[in-house]
PDB file of N, CA and C in Angstrom:
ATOM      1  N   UNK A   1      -3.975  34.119  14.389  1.00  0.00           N
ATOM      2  CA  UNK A   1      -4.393  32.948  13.639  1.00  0.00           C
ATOM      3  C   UNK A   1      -5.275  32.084  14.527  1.00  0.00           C
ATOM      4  N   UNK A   2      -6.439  31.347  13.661  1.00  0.00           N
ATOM      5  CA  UNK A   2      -7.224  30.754  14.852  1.00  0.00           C
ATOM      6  C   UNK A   2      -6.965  29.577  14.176  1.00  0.00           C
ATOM      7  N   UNK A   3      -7.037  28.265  15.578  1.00  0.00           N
ATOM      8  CA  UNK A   3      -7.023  26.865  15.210  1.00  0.00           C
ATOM      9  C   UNK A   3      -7.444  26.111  15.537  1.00  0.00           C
ATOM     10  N   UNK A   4      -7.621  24.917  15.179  1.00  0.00           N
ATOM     11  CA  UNK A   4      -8.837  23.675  16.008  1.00  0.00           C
ATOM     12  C   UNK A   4      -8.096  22.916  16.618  1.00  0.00           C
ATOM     13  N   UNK A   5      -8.733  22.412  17.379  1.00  0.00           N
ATOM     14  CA  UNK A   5      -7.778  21.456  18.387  1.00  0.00           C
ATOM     15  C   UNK A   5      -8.610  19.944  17.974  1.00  0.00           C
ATOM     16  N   UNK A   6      -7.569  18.951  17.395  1.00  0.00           N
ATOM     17  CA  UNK A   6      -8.051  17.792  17.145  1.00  0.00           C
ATOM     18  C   UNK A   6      -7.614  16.555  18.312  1.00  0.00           C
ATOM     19  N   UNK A   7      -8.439  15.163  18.305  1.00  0.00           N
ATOM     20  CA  UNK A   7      -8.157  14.518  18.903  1.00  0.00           C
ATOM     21  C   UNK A   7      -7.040  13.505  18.112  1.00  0.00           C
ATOM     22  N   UNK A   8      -5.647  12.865  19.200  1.00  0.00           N
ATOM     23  CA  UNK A   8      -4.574  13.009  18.822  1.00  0.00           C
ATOM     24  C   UNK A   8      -4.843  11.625  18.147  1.00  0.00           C
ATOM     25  N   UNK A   9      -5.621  10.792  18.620  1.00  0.00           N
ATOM     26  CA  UNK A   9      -5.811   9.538  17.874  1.00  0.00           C
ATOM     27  C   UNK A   9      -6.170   9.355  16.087  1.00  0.00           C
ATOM     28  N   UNK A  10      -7.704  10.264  16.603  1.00  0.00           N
ATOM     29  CA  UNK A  10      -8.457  10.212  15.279  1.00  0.00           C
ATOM     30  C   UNK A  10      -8.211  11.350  14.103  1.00  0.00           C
ATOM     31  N   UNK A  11      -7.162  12.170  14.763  1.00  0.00           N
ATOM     32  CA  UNK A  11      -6.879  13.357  14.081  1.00  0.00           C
ATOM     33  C   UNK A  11      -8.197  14.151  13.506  1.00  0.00           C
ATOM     34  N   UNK A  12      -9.089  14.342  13.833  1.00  0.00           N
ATOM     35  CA  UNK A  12     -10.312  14.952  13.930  1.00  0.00           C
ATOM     36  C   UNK A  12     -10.629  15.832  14.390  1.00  0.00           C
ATOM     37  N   UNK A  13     -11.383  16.869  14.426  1.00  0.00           N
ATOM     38  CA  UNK A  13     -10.901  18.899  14.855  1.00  0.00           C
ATOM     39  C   UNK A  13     -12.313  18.460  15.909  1.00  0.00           C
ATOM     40  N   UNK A  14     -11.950  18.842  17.433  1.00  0.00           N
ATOM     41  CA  UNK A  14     -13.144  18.584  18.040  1.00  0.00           C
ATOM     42  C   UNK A  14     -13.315  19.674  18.894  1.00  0.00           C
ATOM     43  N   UNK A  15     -12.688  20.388  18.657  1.00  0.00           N
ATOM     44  CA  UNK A  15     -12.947  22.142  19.434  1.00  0.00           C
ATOM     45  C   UNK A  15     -12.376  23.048  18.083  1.00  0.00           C
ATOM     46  N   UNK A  16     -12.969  24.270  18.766  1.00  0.00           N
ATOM     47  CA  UNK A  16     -12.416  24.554  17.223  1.00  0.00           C
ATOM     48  C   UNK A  16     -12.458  26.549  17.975  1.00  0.00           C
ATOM     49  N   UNK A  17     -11.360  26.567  16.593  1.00  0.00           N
ATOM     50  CA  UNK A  17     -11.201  28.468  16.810  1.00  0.00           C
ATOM     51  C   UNK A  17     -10.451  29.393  18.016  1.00  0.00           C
ATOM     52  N   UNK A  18      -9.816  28.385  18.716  1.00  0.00           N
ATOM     53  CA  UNK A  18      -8.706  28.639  19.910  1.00  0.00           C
ATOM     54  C   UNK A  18      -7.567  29.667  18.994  1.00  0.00           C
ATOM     55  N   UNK A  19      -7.020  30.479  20.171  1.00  0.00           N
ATOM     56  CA  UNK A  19      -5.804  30.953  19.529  1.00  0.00           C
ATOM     57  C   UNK A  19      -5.072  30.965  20.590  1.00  0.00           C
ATOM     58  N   UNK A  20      -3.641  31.329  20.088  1.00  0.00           N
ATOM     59  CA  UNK A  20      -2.503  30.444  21.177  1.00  0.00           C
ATOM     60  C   UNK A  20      -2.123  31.854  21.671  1.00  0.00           C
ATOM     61  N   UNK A  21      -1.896  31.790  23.368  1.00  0.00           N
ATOM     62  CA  UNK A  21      -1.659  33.096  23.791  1.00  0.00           C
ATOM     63  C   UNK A  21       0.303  33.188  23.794  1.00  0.00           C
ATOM     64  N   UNK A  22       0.922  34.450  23.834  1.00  0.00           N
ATOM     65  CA  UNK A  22       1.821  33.982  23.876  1.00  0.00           C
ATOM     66  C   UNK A  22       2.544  34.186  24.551  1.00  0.00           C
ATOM     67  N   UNK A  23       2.464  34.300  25.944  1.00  0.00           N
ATOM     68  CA  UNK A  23       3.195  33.530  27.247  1.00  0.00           C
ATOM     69  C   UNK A  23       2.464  32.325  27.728  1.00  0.00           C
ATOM     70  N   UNK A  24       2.140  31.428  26.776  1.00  0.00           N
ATOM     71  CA  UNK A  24       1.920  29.834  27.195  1.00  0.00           C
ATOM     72  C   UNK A  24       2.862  28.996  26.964  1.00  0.00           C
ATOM     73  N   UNK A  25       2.646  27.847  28.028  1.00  0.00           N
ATOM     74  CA  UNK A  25       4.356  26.627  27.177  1.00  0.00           C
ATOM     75  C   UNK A  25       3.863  26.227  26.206  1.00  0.00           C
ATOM     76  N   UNK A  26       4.658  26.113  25.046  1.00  0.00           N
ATOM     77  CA  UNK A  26       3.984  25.822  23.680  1.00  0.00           C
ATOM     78  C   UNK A  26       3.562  24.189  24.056  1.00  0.00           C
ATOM     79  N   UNK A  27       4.221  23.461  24.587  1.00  0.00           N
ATOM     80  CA  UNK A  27       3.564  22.158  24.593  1.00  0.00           C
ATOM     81  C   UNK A  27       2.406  21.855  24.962  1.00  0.00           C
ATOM     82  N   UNK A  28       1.613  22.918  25.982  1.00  0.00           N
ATOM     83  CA  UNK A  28      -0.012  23.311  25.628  1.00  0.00           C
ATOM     84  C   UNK A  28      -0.851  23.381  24.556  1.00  0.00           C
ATOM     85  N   UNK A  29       0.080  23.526  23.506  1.00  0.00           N
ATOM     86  CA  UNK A  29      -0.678  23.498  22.325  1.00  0.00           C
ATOM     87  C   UNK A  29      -0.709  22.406  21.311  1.00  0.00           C
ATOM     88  N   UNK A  30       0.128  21.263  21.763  1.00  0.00           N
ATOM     89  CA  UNK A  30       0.225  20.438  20.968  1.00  0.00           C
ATOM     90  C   UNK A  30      -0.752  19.901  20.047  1.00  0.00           C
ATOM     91  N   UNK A  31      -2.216  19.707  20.360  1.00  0.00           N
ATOM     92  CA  UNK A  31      -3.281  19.121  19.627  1.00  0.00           C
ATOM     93  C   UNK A  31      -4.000  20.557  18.822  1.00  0.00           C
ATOM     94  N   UNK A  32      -3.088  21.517  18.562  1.00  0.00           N
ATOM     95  CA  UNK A  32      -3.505  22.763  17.606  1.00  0.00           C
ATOM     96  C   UNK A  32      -2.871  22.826  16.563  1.00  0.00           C
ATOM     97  N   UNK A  33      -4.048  22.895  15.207  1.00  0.00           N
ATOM     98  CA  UNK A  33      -3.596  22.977  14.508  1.00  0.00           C
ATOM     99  C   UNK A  33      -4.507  23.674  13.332  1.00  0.00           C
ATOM    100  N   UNK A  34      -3.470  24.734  12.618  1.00  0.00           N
ATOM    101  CA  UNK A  34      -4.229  26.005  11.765  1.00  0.00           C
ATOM    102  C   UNK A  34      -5.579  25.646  11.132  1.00  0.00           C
ATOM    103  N   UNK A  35      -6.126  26.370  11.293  1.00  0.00           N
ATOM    104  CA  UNK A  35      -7.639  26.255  10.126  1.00  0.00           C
ATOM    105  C   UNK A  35      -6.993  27.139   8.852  1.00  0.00           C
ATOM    106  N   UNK A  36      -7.286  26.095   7.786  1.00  0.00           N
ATOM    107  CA  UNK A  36      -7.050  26.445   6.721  1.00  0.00           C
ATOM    108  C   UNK A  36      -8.368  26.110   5.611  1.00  0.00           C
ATOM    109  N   UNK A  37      -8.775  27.357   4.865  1.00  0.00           N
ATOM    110  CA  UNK A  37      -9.972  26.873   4.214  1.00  0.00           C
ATOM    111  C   UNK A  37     -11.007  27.492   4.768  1.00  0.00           C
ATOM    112  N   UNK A  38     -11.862  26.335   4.602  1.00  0.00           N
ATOM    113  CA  UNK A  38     -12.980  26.396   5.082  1.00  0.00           C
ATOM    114  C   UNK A  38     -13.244  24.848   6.232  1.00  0.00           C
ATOM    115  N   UNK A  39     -11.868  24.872   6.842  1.00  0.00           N
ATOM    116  CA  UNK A  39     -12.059  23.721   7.767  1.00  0.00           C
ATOM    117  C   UNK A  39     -12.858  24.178   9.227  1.00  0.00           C
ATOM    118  N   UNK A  40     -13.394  22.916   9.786  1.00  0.00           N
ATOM    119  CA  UNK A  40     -14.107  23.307  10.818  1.00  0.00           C
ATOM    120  C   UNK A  40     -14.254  21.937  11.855  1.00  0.00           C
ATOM    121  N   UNK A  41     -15.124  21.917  12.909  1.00  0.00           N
ATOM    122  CA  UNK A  41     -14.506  20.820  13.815  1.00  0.00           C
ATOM    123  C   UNK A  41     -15.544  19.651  12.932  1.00  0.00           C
ATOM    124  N   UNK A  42     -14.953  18.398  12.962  1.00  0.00           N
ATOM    125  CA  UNK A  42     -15.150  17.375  12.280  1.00  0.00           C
ATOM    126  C   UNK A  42     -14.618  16.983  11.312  1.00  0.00           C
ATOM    127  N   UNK A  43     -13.743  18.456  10.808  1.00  0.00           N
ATOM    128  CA  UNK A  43     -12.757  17.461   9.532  1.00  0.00           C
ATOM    129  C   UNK A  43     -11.958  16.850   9.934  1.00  0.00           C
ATOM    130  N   UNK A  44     -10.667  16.371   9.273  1.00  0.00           N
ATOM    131  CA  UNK A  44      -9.832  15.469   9.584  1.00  0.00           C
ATOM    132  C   UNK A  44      -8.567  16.034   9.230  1.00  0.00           C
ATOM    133  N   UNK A  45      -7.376  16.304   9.923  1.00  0.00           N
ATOM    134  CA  UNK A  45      -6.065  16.518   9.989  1.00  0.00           C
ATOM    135  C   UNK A  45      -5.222  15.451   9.525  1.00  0.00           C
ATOM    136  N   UNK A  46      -4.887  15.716   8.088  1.00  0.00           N
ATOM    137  CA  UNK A  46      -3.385  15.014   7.790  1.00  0.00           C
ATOM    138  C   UNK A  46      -1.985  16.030   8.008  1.00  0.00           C
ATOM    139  N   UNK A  47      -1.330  14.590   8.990  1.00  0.00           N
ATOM    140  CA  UNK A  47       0.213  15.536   9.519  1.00  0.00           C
ATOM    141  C   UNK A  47       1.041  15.431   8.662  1.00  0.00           C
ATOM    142  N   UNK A  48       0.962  14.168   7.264  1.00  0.00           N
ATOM    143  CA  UNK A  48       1.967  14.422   6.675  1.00  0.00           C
ATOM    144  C   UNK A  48       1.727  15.509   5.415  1.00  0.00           C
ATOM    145  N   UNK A  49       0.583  16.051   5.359  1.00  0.00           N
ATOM    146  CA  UNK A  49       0.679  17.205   4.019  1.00  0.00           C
ATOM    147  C   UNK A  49      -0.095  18.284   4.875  1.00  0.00           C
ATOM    148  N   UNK A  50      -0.029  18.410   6.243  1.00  0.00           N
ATOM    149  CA  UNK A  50      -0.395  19.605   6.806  1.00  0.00           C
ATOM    150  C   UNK A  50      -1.626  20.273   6.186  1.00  0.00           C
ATOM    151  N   UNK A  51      -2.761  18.861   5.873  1.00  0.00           N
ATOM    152  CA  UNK A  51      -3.890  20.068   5.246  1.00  0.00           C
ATOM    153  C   UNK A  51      -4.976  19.084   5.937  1.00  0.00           C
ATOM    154  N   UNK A  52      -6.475  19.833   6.114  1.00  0.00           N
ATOM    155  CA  UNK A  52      -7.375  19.379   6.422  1.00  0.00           C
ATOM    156  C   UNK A  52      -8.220  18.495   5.274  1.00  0.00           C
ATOM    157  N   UNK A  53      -9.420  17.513   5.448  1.00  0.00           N
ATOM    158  CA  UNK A  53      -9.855  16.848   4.697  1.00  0.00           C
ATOM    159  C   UNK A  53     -11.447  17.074   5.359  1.00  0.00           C
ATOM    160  N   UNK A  54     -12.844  17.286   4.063  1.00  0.00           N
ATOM    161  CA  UNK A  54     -13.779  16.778   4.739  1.00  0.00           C
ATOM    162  C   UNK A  54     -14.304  15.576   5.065  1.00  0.00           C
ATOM    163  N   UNK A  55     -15.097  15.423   6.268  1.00  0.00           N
ATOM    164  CA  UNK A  55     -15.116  13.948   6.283  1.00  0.00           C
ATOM    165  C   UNK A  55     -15.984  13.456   5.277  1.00  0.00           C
ATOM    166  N   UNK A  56     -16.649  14.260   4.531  1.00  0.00           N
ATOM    167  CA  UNK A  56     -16.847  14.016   2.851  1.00  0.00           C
ATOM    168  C   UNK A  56     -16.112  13.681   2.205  1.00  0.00           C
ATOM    169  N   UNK A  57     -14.816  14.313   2.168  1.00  0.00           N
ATOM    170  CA  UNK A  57     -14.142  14.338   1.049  1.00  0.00           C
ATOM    171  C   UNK A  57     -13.791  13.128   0.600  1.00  0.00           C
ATOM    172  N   UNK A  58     -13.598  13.251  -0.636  1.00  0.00           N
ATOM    173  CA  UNK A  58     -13.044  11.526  -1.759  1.00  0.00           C
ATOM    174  C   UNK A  58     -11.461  11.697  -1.443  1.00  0.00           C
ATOM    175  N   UNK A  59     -11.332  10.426  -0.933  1.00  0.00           N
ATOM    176  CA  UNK A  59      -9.728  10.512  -0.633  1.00  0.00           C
ATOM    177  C   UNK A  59      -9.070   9.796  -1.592  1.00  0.00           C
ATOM    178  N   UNK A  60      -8.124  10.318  -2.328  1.00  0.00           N
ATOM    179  CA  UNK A  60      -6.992   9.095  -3.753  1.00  0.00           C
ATOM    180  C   UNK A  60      -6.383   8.133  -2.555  1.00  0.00           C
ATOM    181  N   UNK A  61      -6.482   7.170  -3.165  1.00  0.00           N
ATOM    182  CA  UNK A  61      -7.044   6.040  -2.876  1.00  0.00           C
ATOM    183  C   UNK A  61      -5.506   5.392  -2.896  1.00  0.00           C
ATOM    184  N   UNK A  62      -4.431   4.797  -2.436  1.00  0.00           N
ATOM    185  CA  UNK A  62      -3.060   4.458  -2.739  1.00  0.00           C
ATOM    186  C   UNK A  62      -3.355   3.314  -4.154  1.00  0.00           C
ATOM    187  N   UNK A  63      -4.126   2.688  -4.135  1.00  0.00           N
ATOM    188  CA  UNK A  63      -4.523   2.098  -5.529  1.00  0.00           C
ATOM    189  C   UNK A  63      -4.377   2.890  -6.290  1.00  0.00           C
ATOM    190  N   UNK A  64      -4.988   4.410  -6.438  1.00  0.00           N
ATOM    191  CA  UNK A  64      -5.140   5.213  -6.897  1.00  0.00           C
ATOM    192  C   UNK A  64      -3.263   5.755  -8.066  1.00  0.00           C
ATOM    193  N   UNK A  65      -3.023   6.222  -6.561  1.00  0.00           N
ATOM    194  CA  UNK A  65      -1.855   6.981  -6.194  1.00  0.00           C
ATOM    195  C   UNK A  65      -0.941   5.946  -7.353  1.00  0.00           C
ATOM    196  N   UNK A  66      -0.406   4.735  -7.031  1.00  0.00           N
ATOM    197  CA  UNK A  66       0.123   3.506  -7.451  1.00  0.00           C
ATOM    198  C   UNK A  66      -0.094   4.017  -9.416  1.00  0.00           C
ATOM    199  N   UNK A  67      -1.234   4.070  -9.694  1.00  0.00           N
ATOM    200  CA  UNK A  67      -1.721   3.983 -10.931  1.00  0.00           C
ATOM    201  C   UNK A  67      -1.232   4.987 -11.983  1.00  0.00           C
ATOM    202  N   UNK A  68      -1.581   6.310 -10.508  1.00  0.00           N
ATOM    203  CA  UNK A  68      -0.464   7.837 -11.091  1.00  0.00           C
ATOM    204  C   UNK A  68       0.758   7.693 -11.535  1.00  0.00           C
ATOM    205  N   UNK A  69       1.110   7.119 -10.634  1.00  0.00           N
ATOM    206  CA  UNK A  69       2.709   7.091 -10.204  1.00  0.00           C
ATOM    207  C   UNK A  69       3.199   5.962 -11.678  1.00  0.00           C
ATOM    208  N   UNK A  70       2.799   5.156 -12.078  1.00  0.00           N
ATOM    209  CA  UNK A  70       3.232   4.346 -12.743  1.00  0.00           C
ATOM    210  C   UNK A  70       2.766   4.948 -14.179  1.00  0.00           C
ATOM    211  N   UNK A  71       1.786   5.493 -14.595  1.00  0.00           N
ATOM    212  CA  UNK A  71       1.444   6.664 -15.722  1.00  0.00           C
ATOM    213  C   UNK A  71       2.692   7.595 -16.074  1.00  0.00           C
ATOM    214  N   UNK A  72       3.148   8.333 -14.557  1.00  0.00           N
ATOM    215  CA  UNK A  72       4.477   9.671 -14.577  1.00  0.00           C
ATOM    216  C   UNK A  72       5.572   8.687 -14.834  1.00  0.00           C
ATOM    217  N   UNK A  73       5.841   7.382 -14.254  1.00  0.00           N
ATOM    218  CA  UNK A  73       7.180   6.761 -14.778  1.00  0.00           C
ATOM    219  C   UNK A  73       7.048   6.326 -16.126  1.00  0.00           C
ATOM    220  N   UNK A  74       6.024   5.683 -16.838  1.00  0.00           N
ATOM    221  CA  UNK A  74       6.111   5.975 -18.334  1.00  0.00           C
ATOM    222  C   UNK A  74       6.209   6.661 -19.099  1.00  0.00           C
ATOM    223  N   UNK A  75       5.884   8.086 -18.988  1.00  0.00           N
ATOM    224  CA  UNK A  75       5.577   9.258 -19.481  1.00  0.00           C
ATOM    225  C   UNK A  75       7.275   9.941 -19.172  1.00  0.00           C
ATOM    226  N   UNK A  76       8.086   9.439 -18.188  1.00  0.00           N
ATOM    227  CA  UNK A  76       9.493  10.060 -18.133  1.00  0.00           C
ATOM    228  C   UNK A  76      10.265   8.760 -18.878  1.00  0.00           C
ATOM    229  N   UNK A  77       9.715   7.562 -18.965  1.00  0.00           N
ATOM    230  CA  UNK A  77      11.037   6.331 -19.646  1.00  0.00           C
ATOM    231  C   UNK A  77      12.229   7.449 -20.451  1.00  0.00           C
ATOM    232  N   UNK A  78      11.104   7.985 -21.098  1.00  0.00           N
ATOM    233  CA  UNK A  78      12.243   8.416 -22.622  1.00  0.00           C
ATOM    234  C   UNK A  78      13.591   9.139 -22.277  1.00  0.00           C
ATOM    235  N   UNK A  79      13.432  10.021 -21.173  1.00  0.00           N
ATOM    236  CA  UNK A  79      14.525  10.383 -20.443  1.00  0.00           C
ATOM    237  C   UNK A  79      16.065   9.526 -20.383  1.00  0.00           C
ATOM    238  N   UNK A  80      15.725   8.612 -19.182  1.00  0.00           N
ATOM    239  CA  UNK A  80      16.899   7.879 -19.186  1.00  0.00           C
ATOM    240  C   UNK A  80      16.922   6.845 -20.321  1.00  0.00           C
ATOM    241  N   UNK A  81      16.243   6.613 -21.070  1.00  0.00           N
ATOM    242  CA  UNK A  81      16.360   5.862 -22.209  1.00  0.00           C
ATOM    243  C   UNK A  81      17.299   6.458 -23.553  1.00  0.00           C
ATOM    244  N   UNK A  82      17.052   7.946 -23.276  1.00  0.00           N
ATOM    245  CA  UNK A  82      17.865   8.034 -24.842  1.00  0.00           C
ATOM    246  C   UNK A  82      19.207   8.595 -24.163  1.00  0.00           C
ATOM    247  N   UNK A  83      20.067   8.000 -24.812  1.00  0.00           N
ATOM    248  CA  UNK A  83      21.835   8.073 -24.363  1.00  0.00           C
ATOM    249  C   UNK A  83      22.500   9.417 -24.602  1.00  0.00           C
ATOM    250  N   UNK A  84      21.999  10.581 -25.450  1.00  0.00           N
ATOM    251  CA  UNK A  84      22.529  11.207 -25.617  1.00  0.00           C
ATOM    252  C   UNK A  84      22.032  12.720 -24.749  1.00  0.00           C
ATOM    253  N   UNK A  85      20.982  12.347 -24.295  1.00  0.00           N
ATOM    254  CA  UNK A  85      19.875  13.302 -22.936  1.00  0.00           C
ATOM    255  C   UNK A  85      21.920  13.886 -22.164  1.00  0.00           C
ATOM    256  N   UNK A  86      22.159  15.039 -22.186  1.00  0.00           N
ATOM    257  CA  UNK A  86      22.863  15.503 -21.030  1.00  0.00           C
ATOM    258  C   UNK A  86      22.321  15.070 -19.671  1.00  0.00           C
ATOM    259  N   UNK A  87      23.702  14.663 -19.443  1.00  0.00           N
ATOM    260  CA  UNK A  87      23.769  14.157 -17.867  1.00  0.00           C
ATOM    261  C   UNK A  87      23.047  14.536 -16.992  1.00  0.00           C
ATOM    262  N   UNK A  88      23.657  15.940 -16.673  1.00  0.00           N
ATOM    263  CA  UNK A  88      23.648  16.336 -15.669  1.00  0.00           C
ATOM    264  C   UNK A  88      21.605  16.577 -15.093  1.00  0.00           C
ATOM    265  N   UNK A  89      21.087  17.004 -16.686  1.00  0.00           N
ATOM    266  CA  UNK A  89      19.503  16.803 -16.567  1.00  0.00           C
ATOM    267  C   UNK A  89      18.963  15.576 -16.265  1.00  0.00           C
ATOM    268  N   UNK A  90      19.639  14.669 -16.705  1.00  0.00           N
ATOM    269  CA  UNK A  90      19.235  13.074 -16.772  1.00  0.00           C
ATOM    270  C   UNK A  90      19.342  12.654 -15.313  1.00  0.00           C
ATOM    271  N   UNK A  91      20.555  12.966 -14.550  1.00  0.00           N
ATOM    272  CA  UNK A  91      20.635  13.008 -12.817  1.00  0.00           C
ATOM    273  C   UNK A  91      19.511  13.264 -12.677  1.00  0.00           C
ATOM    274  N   UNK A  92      18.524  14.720 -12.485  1.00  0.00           N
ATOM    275  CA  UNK A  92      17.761  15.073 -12.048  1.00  0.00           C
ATOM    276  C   UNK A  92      16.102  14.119 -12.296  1.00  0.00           C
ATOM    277  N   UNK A  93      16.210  13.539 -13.701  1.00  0.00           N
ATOM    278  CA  UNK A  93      15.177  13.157 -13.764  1.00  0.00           C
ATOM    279  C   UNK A  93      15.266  11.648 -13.380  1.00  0.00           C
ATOM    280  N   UNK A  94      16.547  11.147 -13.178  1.00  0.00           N
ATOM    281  CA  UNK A  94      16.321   9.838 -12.594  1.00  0.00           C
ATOM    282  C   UNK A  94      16.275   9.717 -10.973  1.00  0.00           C
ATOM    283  N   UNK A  95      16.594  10.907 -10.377  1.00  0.00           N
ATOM    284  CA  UNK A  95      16.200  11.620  -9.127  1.00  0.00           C
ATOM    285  C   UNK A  95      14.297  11.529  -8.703  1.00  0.00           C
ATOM    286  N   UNK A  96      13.825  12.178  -9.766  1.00  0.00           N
ATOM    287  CA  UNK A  96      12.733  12.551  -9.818  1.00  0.00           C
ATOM    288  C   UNK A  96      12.031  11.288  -9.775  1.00  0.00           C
ATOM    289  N   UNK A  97      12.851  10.386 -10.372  1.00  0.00           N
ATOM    290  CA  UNK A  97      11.505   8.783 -10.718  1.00  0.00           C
ATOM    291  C   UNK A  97      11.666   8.078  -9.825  1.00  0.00           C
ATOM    292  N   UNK A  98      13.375   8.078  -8.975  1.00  0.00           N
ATOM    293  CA  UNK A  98      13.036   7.629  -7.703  1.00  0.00           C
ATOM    294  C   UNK A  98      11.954   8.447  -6.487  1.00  0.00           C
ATOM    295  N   UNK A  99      12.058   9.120  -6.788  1.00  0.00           N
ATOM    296  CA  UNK A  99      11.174  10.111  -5.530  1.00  0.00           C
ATOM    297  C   UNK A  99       9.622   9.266  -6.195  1.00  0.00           C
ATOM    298  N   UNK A 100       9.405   9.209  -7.506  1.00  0.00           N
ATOM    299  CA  UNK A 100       8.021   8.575  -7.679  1.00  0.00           C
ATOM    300  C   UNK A 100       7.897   7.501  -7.028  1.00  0.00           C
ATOM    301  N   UNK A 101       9.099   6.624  -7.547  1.00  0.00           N
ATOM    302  CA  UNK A 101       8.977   4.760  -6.866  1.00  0.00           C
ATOM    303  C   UNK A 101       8.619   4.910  -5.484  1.00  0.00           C
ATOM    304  N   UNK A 102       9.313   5.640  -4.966  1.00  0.00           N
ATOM    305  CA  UNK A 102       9.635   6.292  -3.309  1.00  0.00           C
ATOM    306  C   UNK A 102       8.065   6.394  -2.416  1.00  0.00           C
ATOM    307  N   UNK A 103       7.243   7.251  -3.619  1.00  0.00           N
ATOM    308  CA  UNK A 103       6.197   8.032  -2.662  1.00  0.00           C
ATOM    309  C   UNK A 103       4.962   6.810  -2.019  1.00  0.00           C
ATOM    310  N   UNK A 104       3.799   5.932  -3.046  1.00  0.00           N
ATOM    311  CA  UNK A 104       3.589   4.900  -2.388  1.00  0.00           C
ATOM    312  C   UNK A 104       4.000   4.750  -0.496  1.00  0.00           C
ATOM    313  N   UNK A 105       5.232   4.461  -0.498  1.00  0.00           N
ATOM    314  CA  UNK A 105       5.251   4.165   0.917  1.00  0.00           C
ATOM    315  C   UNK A 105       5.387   4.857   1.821  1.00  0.00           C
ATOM    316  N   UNK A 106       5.025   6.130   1.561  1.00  0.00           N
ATOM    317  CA  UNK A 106       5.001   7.373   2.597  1.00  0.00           C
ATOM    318  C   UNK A 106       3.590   7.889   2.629  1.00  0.00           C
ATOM    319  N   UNK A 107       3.316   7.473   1.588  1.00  0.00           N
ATOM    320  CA  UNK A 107       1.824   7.965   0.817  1.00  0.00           C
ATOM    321  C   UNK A 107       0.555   7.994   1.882  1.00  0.00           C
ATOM    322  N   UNK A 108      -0.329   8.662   2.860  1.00  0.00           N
ATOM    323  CA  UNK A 108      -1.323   8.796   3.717  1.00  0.00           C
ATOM    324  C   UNK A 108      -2.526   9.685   2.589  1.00  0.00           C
ATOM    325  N   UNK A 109      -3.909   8.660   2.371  1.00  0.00           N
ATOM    326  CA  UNK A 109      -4.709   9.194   1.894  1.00  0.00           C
ATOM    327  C   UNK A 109      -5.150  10.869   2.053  1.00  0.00           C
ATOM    328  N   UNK A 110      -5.348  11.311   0.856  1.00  0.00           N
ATOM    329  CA  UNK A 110      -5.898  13.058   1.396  1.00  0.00           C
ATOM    330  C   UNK A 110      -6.819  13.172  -0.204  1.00  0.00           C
ATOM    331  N   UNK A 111      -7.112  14.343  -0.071  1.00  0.00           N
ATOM    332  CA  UNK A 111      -7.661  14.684  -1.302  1.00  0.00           C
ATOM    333  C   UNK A 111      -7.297  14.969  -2.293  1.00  0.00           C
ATOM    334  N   UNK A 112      -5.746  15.577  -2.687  1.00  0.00           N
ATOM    335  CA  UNK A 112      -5.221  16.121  -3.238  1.00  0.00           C
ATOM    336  C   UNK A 112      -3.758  15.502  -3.596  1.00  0.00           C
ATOM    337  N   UNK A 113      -2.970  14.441  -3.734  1.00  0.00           N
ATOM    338  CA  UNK A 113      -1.894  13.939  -3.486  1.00  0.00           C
ATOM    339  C   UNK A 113      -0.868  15.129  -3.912  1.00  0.00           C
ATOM    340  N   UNK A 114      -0.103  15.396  -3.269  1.00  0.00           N
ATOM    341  CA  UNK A 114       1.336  16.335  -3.173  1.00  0.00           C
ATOM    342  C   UNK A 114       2.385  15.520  -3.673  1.00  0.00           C
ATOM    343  N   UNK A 115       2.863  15.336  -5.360  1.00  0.00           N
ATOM    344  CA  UNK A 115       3.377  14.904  -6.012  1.00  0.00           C
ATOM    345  C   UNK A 115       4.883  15.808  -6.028  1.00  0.00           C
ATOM    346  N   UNK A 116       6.188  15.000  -6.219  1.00  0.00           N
ATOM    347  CA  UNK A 116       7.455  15.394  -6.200  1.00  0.00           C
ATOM    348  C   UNK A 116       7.123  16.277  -8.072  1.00  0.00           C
ATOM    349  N   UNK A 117       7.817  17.268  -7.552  1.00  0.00           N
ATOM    350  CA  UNK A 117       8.141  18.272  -9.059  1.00  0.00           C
ATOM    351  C   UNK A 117       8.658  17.282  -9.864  1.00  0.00           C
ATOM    352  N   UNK A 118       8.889  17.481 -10.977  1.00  0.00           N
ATOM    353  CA  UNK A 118       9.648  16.975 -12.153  1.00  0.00           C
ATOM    354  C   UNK A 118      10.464  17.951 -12.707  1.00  0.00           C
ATOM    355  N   UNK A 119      11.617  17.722 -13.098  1.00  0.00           N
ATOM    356  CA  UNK A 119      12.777  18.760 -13.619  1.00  0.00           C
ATOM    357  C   UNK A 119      12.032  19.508 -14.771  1.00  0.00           C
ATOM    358  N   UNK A 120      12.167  20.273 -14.949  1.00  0.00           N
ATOM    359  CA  UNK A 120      11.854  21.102 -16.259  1.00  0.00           C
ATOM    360  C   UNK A 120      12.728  20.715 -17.262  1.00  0.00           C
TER     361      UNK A 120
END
């Protein structure tokens, strides 16, 4: 597997296409991380969804995100609203709307937001 090595500040790929030998101390490798895509040095590394971004790319915006998120909690009200919904599904989906309220503050711009499942 080949990977770029970003700088730890700007999270930014500034060497690129290293592969990790393996009798090295892994803590040598700390600023490596997979090329996935079509990433290359200058994109940008998010650690919390482990994916690259171009420095093009349109990032959702937590304004954004906020707007989603409050769309999916209307779109589930009816759930815990009607009394006769079985429980044990109703757990899951009032599970699910906290994980929505939840995300916001974990939330780091990317291109793609990585939204909690919803129960089937």
């Amino acid at each position: 597997m080949n990977y770029l090595i970003i700088d730890p500040v700007s999270m930014v790929a500034v060497n690129g296409f290293a592969q990790k030998h393996p009798n090295t101390n892994p803590n040598d490798y700390i600023n490596y991380r997979p090329v996935l895509g079509d990433a290359t040095i200058g994109w940008i590394w998010n650690e919390d969804s482990e994916t690259w971004s171009s420095p093009s790319a349109v990032l959702v915006t937590i304004e954004e995100v906020r707007a989603i998120r409050t769309r999916m909690l209307l779109e589930s009200d009816w759930v815990v609203a009607v009394s006769d919904y079985p429980n044990s599904d109703k757990d899951e989906w009032i599970a699910y709307r906290q994980l929505l309220r939840d995300y916001p503050a974990t939330y780091t711009p990317v291109e793609q937001p990585i939204w909690p499942a919803h129960p089937v």
